[in-house]
Protein backbone atom coordinates (compact mmCIF):
# COMPACT_ATOMS: atom_id res chain seq x y z
CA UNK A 1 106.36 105.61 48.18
CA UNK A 2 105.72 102.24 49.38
CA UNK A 3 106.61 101.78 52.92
CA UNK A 4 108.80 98.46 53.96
CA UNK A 5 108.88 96.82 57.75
CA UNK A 6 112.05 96.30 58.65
CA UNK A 7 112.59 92.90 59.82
CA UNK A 8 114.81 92.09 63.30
CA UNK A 9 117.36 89.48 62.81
CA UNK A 10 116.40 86.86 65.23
CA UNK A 11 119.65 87.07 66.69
CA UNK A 12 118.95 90.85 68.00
CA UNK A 13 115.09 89.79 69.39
CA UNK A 14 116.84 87.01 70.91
CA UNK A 15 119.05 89.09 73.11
CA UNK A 16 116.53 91.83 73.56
CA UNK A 17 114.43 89.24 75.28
CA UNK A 18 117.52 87.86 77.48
CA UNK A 19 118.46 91.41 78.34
CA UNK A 20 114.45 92.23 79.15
CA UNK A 21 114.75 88.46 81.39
CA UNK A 22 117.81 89.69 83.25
CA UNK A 23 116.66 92.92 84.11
CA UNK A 24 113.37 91.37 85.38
CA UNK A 25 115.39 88.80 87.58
CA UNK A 26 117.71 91.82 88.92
CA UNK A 27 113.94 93.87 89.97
CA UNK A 28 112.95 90.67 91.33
CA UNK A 29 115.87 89.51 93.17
CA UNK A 30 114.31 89.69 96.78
CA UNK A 31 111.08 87.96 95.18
CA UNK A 32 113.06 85.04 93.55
CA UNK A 33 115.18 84.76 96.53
CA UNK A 34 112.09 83.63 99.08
CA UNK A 35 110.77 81.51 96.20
CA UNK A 36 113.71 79.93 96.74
CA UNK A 37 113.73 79.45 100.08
CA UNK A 38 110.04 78.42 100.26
CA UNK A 39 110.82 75.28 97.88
CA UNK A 40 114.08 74.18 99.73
CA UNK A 41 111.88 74.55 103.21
CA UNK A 42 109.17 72.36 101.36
CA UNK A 43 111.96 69.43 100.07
CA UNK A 44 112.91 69.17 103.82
CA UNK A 45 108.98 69.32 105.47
CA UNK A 46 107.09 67.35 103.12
CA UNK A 47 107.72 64.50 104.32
CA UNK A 48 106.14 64.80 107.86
CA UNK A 49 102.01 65.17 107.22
CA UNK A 50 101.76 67.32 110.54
CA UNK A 51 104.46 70.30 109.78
CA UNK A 52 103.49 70.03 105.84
CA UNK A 53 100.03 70.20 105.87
CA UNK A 54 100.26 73.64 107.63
CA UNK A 55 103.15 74.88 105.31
CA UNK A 56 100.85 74.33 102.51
CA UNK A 57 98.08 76.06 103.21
CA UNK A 58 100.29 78.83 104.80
CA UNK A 59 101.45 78.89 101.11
CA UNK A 60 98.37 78.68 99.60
CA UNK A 61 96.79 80.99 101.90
CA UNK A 62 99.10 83.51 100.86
CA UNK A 63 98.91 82.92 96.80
CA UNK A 64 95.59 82.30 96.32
CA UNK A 65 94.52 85.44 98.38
CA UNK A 66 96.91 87.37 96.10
CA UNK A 67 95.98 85.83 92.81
CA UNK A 68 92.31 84.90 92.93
CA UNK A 69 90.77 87.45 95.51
CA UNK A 70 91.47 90.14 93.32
CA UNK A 71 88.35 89.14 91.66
CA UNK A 72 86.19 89.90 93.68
CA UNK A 73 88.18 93.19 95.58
CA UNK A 74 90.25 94.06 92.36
CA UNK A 75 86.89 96.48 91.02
CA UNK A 76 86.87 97.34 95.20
CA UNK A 77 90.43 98.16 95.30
CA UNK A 78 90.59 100.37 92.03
CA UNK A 79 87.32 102.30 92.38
CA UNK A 80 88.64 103.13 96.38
CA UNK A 81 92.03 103.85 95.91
CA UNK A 82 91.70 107.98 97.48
CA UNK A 83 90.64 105.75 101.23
CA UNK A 84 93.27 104.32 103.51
CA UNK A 85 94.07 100.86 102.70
CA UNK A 86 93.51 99.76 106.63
CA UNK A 87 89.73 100.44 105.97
CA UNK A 88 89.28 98.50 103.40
CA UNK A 89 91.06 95.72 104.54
CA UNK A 90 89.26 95.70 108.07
CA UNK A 91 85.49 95.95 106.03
CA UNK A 92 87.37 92.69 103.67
CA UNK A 93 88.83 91.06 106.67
CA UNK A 94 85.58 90.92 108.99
CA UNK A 95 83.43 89.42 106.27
CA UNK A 96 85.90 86.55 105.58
CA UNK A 97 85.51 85.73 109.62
CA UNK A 98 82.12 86.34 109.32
CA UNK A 99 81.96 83.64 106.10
CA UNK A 100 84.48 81.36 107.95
CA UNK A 101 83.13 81.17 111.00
CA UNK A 102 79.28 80.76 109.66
CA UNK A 103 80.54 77.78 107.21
CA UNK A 104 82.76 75.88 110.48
CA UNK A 105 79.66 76.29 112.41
CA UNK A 106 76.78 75.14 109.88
CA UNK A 107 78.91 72.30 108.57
CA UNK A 108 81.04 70.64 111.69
CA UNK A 109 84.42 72.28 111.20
CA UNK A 110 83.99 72.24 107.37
CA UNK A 111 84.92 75.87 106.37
CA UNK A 112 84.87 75.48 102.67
CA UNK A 113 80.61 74.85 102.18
CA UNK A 114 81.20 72.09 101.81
CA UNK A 115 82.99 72.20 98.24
CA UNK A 116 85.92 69.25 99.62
CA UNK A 117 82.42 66.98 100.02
CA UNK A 118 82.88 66.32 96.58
CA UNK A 119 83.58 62.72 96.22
CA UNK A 120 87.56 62.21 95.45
CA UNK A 121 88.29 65.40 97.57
CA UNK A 122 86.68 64.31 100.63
CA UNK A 123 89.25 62.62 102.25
CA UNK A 124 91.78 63.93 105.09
CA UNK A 125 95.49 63.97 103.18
CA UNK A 126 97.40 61.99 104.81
CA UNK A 127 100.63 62.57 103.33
CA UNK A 128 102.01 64.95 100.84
CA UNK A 129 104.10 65.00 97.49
CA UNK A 130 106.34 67.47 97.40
CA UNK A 131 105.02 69.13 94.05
CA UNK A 132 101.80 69.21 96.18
CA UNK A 133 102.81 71.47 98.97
CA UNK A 134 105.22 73.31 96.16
CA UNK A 135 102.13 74.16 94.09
CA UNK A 136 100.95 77.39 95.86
CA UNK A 137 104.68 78.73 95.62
CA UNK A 138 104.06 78.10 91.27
CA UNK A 139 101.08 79.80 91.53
CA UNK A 140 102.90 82.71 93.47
CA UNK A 141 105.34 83.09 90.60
CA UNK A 142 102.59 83.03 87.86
CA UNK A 143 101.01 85.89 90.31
CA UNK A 144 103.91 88.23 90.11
CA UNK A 145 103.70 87.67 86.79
CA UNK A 146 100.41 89.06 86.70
CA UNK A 147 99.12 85.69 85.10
CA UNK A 148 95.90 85.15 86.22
CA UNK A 149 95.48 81.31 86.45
CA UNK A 150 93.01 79.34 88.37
CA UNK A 151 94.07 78.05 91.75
CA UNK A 152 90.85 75.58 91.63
CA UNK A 153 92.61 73.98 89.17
CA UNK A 154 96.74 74.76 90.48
CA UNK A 155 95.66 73.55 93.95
CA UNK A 156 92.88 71.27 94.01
CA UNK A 157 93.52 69.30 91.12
CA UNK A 158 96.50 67.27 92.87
CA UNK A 159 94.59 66.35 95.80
CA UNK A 160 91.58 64.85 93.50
CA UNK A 161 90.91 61.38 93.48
CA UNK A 162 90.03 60.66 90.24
CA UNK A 163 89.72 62.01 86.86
CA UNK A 164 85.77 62.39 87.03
CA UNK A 165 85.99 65.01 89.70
CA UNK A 166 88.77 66.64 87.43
CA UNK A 167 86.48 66.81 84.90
CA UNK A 168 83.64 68.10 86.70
CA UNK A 169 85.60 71.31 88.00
CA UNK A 170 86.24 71.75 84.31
CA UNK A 171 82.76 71.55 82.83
CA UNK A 172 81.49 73.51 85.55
CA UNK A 173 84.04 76.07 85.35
CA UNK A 174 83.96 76.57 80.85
CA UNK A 175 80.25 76.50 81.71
CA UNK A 176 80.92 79.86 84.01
CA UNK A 177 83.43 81.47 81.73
CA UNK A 178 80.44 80.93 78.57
CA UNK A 179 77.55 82.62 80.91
CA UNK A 180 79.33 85.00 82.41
CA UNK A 181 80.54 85.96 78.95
CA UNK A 182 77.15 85.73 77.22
CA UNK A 183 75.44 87.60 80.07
CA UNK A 184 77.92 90.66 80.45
CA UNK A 185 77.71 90.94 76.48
CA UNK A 186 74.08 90.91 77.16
CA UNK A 187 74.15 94.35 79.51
CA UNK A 188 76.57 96.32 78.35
CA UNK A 189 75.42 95.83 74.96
CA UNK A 190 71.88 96.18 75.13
CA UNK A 191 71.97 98.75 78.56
CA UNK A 192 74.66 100.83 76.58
CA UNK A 193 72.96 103.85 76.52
CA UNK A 194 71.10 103.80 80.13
CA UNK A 195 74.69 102.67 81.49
CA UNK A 196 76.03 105.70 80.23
CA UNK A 197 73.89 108.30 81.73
CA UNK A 198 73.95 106.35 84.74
CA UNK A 199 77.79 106.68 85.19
CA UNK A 200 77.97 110.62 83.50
CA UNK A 201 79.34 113.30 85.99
CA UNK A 202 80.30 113.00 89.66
CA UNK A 203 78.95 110.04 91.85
CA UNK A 204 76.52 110.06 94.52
CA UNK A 205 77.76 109.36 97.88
CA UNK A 206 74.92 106.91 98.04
CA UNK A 207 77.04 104.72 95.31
CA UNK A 208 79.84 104.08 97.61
CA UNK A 209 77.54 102.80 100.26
CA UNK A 210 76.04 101.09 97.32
CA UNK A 211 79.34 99.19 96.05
CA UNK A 212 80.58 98.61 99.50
CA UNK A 213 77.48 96.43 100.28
CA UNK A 214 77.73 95.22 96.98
CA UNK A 215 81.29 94.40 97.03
CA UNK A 216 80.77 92.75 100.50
CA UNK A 217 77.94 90.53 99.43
CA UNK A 218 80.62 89.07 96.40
CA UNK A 219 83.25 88.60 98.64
CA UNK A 220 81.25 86.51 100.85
CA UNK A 221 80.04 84.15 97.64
CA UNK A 222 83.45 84.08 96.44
CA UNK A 223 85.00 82.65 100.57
CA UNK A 224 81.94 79.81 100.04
CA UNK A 225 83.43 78.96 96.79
CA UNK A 226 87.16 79.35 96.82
CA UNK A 227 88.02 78.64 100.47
CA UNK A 228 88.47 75.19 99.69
CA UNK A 229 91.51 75.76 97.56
CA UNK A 230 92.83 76.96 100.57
CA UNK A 231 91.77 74.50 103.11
CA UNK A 232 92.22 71.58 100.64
CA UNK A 233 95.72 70.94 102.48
CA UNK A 234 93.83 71.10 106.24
CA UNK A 235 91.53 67.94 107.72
CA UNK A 236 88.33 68.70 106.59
CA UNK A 237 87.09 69.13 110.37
CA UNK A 238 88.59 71.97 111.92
CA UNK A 239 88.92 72.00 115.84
CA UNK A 240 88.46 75.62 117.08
CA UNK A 241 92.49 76.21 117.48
CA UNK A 242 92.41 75.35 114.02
CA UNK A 243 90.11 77.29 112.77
CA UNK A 244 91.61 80.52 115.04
CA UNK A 245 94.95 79.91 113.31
CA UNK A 246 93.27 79.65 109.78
CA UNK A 247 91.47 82.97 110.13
CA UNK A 248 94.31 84.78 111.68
CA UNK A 249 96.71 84.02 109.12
CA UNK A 250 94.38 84.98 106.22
CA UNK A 251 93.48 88.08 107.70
CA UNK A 252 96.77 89.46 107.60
CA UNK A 253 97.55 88.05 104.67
CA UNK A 254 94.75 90.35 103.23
CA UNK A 255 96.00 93.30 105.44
CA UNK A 256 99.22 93.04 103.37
CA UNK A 257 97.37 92.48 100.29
CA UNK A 258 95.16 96.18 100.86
CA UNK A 259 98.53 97.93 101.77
CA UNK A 260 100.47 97.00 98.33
CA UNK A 261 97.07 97.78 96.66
CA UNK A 262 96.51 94.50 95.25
CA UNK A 263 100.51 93.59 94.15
CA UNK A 264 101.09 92.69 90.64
CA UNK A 265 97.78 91.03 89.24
CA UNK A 266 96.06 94.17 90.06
CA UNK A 267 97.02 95.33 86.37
CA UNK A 268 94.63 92.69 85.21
CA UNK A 269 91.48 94.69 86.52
CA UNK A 270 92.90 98.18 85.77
CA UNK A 271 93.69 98.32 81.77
CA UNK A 272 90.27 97.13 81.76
CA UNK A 273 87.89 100.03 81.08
CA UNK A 274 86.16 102.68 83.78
CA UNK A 275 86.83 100.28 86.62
CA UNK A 276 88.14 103.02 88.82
CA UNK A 277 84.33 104.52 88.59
CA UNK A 278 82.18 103.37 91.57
CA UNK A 279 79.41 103.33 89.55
CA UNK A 280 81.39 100.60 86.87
CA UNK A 281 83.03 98.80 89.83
CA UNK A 282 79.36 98.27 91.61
CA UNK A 283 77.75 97.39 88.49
CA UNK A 284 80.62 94.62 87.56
CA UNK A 285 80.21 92.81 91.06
CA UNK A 286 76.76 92.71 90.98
CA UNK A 287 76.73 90.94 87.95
CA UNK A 288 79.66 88.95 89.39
CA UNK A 289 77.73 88.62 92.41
CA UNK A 290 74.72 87.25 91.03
CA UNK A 291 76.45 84.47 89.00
CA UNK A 292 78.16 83.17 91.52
CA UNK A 293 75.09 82.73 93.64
CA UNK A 294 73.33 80.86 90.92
CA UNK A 295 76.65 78.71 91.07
CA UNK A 296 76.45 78.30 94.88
CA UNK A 297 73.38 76.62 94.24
CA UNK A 298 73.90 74.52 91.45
CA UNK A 299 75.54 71.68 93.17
CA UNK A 300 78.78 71.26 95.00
CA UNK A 301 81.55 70.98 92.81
CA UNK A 302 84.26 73.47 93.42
CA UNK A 303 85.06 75.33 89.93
CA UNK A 304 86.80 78.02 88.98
CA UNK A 305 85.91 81.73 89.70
CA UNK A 306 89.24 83.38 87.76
CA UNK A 307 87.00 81.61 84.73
CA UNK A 308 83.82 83.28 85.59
CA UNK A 309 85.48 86.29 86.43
CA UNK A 310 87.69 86.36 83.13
CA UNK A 311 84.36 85.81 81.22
CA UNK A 312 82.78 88.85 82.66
CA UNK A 313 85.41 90.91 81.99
CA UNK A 314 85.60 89.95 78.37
CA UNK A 315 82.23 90.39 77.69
CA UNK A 316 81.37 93.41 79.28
CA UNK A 317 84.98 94.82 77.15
CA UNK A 318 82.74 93.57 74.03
CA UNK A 319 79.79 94.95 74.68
CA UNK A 320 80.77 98.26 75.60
CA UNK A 321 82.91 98.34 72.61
CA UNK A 322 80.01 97.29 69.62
CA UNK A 323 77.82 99.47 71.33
CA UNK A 324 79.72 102.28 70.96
CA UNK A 325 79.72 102.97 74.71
CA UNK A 326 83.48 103.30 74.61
CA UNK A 327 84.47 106.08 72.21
CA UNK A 328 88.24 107.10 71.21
CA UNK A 329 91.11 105.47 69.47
CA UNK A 330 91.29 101.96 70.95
CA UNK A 331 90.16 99.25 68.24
CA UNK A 332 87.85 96.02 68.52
CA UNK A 333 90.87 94.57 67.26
CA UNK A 334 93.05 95.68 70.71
CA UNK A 335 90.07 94.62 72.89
CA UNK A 336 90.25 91.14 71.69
CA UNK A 337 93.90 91.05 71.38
CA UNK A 338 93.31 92.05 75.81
CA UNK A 339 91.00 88.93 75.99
CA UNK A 340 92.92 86.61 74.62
CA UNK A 341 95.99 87.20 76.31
CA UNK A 342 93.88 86.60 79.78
CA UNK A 343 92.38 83.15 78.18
CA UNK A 344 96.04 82.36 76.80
CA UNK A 345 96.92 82.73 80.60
CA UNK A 346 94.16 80.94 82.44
CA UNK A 347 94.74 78.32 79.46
CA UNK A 348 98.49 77.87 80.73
CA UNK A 349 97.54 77.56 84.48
CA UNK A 350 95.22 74.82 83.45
CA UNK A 351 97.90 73.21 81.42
CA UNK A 352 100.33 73.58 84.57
CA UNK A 353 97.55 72.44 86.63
CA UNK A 354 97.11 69.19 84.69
CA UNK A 355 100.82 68.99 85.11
CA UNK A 356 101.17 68.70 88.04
CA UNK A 357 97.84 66.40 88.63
CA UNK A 358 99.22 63.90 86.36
CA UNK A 359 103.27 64.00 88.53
CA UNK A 360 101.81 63.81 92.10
CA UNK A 361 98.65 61.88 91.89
CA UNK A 362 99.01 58.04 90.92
CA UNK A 363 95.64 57.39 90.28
CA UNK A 364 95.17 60.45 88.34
CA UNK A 365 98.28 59.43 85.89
CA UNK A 366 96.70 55.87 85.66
CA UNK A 367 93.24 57.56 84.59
CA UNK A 368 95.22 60.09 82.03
CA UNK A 369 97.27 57.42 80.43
CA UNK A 370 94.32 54.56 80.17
CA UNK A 371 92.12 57.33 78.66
CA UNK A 372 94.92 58.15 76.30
CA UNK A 373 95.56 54.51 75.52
CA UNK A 374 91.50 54.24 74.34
CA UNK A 375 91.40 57.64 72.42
CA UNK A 376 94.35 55.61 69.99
């Protein structure tokens, strides 16, 4: 007997979607409710460069910690999730001063190494569009959507001064999403077999000391690369009051992040596979680790570590699969369909990104519509 699909009028998938949309905006309410709030405080601040200068980065402090940390301290988070949450976030927390405060001294108040010296970002902001300082509360929706887009691109995109610079965040960042792809293909593909006797049975307690240091060591590269997103909206000399404010507010933004165990994007790092093993976890960063320190070298040019970070997990979810490493039910097929829902996403943040580049910047939109003008 042959067997026949039956097909959903698109009437019915039309109101199964508005009923799944109205029960998610019921869960949300509280959520959507300071979103709200946030954007009508931003239409009356943005205006005055003093007050919205630190409501931006208060905003952006907030959602990029929550969206792009969880890069680096998503493996951290999942592999430690039997500790207390204050623990981890005090071992997190003194590393970022540590990283902060080493960056502010070795560069004259500059606490993002130096990745706003890059020419068209190097500039105080003197004044703000409103889709500027609104920015970080788009990227916070995206985030409790679990969409993990790139706030390189969401928040430092607007304040650019020119297409070139644009440009050069995106080369170097498709340039990190191809080698961290290739290389994590690389290991778990040709390591399969010494990776899985490596991770068999119970964990040495040396491996936690092992993954903390490791996990540690990422978190600093990742503060030297993505702290500018944050301090993008801040003079790019920070007096010491300054700087005591910046770190203070971050820090507890990351104690709240510890104590809801990473919020919504979270997901992203655990329907990936074995990352609640210590062993997995520490073996991810330090491949993490290591190509972000290569990057920290290259040049200057902030880019995007959700990219990178995207890349690694997608490769290492291909090589463990063609090597057989992963045995059991779950399909090639399924693994790719898991990639390229997180490209779709980072895909749609740089869309937004570009978005909002193009309706805030002038000289951006001049660049974007002259190049557009040549290509026909």
């Amino acid at each position: 007997m042959s067997k026949t699909k039956m097909k959903v009028a698109p009437g019915v998938a039309g109101s199964k979607n508005i009923k799944y949309f109205l029960v998610f905006a019921r869960r949300e309410r509280k959520f959507f409710l300071l979103v709200a709030v946030a954007l009508l405080v931003t239409a009356v601040a943005y205006p005055y460069p003093n007050i919205a200068m630190w409501l931006g980065f208060m905003f952006a402090g907030y959602s990029a910690i929550a969206n792009d940390s969880i890069q680096t301290i998503g493996t951290f988070i999942a592999s430690n999730q039997s500790r207390k949450w204050y623990w981890l976030w005090l071992f997190i927390g003194v590393i970022f001063l540590a990283a902060i405060f080493t960056s502010w001294n070795l560069y004259d108040g500059d606490v993002s190494f130096q990745r706003l010296k890059s020419k068209g970002l190097d500039a105080d902001p003197v004044e703000f569009g409103y889709l500027q300082v609104a920015a970080p509360v788009i990227l916070l929706i995206l985030t409790r959507l679990r969409i993990p887009v790139s706030t390189t691109f969401m928040l430092l995109t607007s304040f650019s001064g020119s297409l070139g610079t644009i440009t050069g965040m995106f080369q170097k960042s498709l340039s990190g999403y191809f080698i961290a792809f290739t290389v994590s293909i690389a290991i778990w593909f040709l390591l399969a077999g010494p990776i899985k006797k490596l991770v068999k049975g119970k964990a040495h307690p040396a491996w936690t000391v092992f993954q903390w240091i490791t996990s540690g060591a990422l978190w600093f590269l990742w503060i030297a690369q993505d702290a500018a997103n944050i301090a993008v909206y801040l003079p790019r000399s920070l007096s010491l009051n300054q700087v005591l404010f910046f770190c203070a507010y971050i820090f507890a933004g990351l104690g709240l992040l510890f104590y809801l165990k990473g919020d919504k994007i979270q997901g992203i790092v655990n329907e990936k596979s074995d990352v609640t093993d210590v062993r997995s976890a520490t073996l991810i960063d330090l491949v993490y680790a290591f190509i972000l320190l290569w990057f920290q070298n290259l040049n200057t040019i902030p880019m995007s570590t959700t990219w990178v970070f995207i890349g690694l997990l997608a490769g290492r979810e291909i090589g463990m699969k063609v090597s057989g490493y992963r045995q059991g039910p779950v399909k090639l097929k399924k693994t790719m369909r898991l990639i390229g829902k997180d490209v779709l996403y980072v895909t749609m943040g740089l869309v937004v990104s570009m978005i909002l580049a193009i309706s805030v910047n002038s000289n951006i939109r001049k660049e974007v519509f002259a190049a557009v003008a040549n290509w026909f």
